[in-house]
C-alpha atoms as a PDB file:
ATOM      1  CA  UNK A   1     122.670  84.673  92.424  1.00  0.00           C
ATOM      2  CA  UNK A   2     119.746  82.390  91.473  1.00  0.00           C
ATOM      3  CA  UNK A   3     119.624  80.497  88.276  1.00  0.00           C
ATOM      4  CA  UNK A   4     115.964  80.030  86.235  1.00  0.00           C
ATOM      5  CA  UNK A   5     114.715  76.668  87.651  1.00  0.00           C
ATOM      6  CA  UNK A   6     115.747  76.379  90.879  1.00  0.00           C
ATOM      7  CA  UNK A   7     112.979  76.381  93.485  1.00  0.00           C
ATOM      8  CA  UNK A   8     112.424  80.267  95.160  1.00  0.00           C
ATOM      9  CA  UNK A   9     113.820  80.278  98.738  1.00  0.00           C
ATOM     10  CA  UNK A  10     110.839  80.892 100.964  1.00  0.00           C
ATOM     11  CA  UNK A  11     110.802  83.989 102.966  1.00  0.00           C
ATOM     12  CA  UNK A  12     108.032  85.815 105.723  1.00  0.00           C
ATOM     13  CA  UNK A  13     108.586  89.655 105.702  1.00  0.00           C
ATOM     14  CA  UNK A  14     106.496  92.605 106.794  1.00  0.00           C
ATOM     15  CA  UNK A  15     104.560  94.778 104.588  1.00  0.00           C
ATOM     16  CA  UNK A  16     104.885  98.708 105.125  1.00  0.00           C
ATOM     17  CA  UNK A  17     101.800  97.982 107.373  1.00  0.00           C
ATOM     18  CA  UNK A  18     103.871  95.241 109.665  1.00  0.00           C
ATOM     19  CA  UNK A  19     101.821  92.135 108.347  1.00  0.00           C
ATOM     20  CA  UNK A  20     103.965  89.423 107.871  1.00  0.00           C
ATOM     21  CA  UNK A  21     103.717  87.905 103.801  1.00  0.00           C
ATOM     22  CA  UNK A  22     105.350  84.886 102.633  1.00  0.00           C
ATOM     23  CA  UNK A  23     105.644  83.898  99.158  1.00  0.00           C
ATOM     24  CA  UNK A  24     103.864  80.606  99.749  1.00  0.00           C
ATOM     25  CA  UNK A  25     100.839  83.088  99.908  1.00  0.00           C
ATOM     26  CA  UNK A  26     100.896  83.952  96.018  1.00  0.00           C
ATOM     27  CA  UNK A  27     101.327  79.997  95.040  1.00  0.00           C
ATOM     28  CA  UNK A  28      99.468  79.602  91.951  1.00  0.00           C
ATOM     29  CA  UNK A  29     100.463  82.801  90.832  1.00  0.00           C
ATOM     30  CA  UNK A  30     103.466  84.991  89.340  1.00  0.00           C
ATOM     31  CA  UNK A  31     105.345  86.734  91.177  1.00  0.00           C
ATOM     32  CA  UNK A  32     107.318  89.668  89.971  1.00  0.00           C
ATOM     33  CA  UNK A  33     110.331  89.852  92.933  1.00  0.00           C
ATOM     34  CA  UNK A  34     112.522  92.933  93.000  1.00  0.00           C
ATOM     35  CA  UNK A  35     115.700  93.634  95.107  1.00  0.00           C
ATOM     36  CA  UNK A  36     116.468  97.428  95.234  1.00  0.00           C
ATOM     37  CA  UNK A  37     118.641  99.202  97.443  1.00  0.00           C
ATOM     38  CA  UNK A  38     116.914 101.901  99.454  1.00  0.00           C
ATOM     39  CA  UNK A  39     113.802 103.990  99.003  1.00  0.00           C
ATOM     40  CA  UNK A  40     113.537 107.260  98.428  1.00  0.00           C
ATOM     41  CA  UNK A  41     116.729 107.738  96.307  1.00  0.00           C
ATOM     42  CA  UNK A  42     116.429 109.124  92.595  1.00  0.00           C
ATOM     43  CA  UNK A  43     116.818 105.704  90.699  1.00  0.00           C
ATOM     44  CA  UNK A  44     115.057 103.668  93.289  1.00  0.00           C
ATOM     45  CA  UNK A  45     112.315 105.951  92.759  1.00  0.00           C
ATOM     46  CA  UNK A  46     111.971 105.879  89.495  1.00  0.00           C
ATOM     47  CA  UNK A  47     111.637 102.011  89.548  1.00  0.00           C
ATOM     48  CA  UNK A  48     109.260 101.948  91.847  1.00  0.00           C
ATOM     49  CA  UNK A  49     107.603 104.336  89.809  1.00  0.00           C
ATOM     50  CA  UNK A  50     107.594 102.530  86.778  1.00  0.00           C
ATOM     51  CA  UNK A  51     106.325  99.654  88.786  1.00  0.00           C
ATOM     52  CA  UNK A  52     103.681 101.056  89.996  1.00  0.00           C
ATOM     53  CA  UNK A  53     102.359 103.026  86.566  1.00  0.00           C
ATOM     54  CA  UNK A  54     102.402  99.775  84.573  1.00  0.00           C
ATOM     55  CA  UNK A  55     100.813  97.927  88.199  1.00  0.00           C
ATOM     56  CA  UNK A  56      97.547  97.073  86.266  1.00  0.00           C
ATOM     57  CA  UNK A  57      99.554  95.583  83.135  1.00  0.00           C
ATOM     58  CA  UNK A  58     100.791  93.400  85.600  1.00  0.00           C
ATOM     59  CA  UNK A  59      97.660  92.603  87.645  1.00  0.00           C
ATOM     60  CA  UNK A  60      95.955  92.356  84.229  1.00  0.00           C
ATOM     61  CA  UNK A  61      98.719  89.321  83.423  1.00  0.00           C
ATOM     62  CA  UNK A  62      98.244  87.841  86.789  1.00  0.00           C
ATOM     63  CA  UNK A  63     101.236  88.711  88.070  1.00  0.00           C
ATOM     64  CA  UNK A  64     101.810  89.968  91.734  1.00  0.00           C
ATOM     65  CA  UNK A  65     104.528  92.899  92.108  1.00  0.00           C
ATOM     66  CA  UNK A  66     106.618  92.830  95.495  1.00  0.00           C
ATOM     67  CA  UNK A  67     109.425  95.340  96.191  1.00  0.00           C
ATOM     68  CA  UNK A  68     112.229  94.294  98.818  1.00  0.00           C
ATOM     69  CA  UNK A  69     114.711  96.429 100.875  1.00  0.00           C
ATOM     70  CA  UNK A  70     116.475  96.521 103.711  1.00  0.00           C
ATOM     71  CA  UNK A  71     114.846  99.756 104.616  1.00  0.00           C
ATOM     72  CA  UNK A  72     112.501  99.684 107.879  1.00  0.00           C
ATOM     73  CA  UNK A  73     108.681  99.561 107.872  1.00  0.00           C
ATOM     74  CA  UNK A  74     108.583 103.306 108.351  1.00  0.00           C
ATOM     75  CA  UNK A  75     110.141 103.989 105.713  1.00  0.00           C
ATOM     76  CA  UNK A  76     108.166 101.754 103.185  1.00  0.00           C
ATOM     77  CA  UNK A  77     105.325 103.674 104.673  1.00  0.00           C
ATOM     78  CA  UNK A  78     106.450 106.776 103.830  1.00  0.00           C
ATOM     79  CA  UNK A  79     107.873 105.441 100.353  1.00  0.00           C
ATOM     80  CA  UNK A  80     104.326 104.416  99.220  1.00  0.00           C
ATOM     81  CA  UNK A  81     102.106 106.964 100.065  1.00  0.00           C
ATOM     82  CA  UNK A  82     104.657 109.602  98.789  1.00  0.00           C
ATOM     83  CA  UNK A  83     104.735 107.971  95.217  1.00  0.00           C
ATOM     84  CA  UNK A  84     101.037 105.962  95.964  1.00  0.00           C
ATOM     85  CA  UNK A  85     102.955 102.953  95.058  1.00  0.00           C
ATOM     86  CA  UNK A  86     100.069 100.252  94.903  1.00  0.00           C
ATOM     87  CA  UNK A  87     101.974  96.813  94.949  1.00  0.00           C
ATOM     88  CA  UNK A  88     103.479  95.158  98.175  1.00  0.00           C
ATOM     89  CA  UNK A  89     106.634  96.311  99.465  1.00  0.00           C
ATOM     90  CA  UNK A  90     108.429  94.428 102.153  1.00  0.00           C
ATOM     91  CA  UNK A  91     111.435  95.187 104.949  1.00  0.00           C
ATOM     92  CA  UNK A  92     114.289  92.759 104.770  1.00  0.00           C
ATOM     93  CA  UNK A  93     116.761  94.823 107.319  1.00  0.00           C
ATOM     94  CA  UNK A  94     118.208  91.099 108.323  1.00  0.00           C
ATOM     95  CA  UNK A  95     118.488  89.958 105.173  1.00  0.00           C
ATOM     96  CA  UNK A  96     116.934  86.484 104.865  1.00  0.00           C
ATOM     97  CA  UNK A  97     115.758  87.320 101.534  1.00  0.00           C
ATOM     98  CA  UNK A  98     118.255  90.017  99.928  1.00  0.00           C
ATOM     99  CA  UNK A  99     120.812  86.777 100.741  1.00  0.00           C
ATOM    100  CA  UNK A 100     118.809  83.989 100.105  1.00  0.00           C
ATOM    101  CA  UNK A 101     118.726  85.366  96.811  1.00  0.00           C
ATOM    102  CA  UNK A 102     122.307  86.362  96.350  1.00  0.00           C
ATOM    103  CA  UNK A 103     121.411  89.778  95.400  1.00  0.00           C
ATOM    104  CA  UNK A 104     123.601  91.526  98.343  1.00  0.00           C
ATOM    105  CA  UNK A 105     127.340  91.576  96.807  1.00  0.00           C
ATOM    106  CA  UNK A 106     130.204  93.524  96.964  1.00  0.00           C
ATOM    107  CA  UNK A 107     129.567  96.827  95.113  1.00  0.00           C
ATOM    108  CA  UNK A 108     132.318  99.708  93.477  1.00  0.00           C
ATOM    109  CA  UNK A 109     131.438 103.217  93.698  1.00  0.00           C
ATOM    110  CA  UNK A 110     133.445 106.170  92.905  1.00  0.00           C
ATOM    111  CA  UNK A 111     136.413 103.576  93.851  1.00  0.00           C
ATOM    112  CA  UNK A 112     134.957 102.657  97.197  1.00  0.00           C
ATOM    113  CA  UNK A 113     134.057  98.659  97.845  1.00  0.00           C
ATOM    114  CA  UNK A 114     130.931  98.675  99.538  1.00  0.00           C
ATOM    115  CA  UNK A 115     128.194  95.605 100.332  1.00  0.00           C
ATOM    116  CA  UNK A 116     124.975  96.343  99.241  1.00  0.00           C
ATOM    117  CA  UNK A 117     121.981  95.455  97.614  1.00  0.00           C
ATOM    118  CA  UNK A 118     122.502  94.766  93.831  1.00  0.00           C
ATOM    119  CA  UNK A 119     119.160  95.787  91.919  1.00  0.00           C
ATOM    120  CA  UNK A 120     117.888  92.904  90.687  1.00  0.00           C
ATOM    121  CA  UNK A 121     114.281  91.371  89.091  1.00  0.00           C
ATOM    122  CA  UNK A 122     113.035  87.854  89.759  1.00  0.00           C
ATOM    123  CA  UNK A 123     110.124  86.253  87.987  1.00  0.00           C
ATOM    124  CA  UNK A 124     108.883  83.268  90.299  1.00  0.00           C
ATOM    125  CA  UNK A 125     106.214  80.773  88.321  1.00  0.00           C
ATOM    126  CA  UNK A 126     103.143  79.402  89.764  1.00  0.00           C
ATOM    127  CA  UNK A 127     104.485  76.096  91.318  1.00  0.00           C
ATOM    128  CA  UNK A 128     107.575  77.995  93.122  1.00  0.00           C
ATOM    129  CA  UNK A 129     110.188  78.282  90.532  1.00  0.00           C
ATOM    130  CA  UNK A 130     112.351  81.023  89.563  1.00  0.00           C
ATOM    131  CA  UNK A 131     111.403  81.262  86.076  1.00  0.00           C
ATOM    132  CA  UNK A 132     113.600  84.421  85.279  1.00  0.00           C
ATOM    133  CA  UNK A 133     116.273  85.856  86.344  1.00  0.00           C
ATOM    134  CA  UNK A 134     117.896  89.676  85.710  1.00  0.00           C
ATOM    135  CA  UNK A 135     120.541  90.966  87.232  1.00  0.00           C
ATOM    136  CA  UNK A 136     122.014  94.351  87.380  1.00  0.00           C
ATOM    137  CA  UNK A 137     118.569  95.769  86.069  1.00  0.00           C
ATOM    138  CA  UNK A 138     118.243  99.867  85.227  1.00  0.00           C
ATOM    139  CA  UNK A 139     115.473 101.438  87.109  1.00  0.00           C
ATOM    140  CA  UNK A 140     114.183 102.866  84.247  1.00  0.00           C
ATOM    141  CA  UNK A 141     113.857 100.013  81.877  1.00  0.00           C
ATOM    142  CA  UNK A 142     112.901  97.025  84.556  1.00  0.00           C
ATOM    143  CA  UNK A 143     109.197  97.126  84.939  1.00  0.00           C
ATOM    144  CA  UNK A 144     108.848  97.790  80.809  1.00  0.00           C
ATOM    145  CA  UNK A 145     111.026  94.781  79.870  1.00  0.00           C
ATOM    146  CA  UNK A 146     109.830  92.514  82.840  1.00  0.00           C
ATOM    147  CA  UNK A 147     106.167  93.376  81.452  1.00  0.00           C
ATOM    148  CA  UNK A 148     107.349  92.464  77.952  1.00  0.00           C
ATOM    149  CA  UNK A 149     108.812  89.156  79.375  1.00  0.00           C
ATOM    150  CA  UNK A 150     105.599  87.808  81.018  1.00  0.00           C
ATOM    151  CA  UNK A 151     103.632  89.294  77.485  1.00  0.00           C
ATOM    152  CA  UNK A 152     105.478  86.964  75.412  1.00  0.00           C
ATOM    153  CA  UNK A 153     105.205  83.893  78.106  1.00  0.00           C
ATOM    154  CA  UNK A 154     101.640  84.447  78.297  1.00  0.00           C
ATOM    155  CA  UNK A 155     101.039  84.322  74.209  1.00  0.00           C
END
């Protein structure tokens, strides 16, 4: 996993509309970068959620909200309009970010080992930088302390 300081490994994904965004596009602006496993599943959901009710808290800070999976454009599609999620939301299915970022590990559940995506919350500054970390986040608590974090940076 990334440490706070180290510069943001670059990545070009699509969008749930199939346009390719980089995070060199939001230079000169926070970024709010969260890893979650799949859409459409109950704590997933609520994260995105959350996310998405607090989306003008964020845009009112600055900050730019992007959601990554490995799910397929389709599904982000679906996933959006079904919760009218209003922040970006991009397809990693080979993924160049989900391991750039070290967020894919080895995962227990109900006793089976597993690989998959570990939830996850980066805050990237405006030069590049991963300015915060959080790993192992709770989908219900995320967006709440994430907005909390950027409050207190921006006072």
């Amino acid at each position: 996993m990334l440490e706070p300081g180290t510069k943001a490994p670059q990545f070009a994904l699509p969008d749930k509309e199939g346009k390719l965004v980089s995070l060199s596009d939001f230079l000169g602006k926070k970024i709010v970068l969260y890893f979650y496993p799949r859409d459409n599943t109950p704590g997933c959901t609520r994260q995105a959620c959350a996310f998405g009710a607090a989306y003008g808290d964020f845009q009112a800070l600055g900050a730019v909200v992007i959601g990554v999976s490995k799910d397929s454009i389709a599904s982000h599609q679906k996933f959006a309009a079904k919760h009218e999620l209003p922040f970006i939301l991009l397809s990693d299915p080979e993924l160049q970010a989900i391991q750039a970022y070290g967020v894919w590990q080895e995962k227990k559940n109900y006793g089976k080992v597993s690989m998959g995506v570990v939830r996850s919350t980066f805050v990237i500054d405006e030069n590049g930088m991963v300015e915060k970390v959080m790993p192992k986040v709770k989908p219900d608590t995320n967006a709440g302390e994430i907005l909390e974090y950027l409050r207190q940076a921006n006072s």
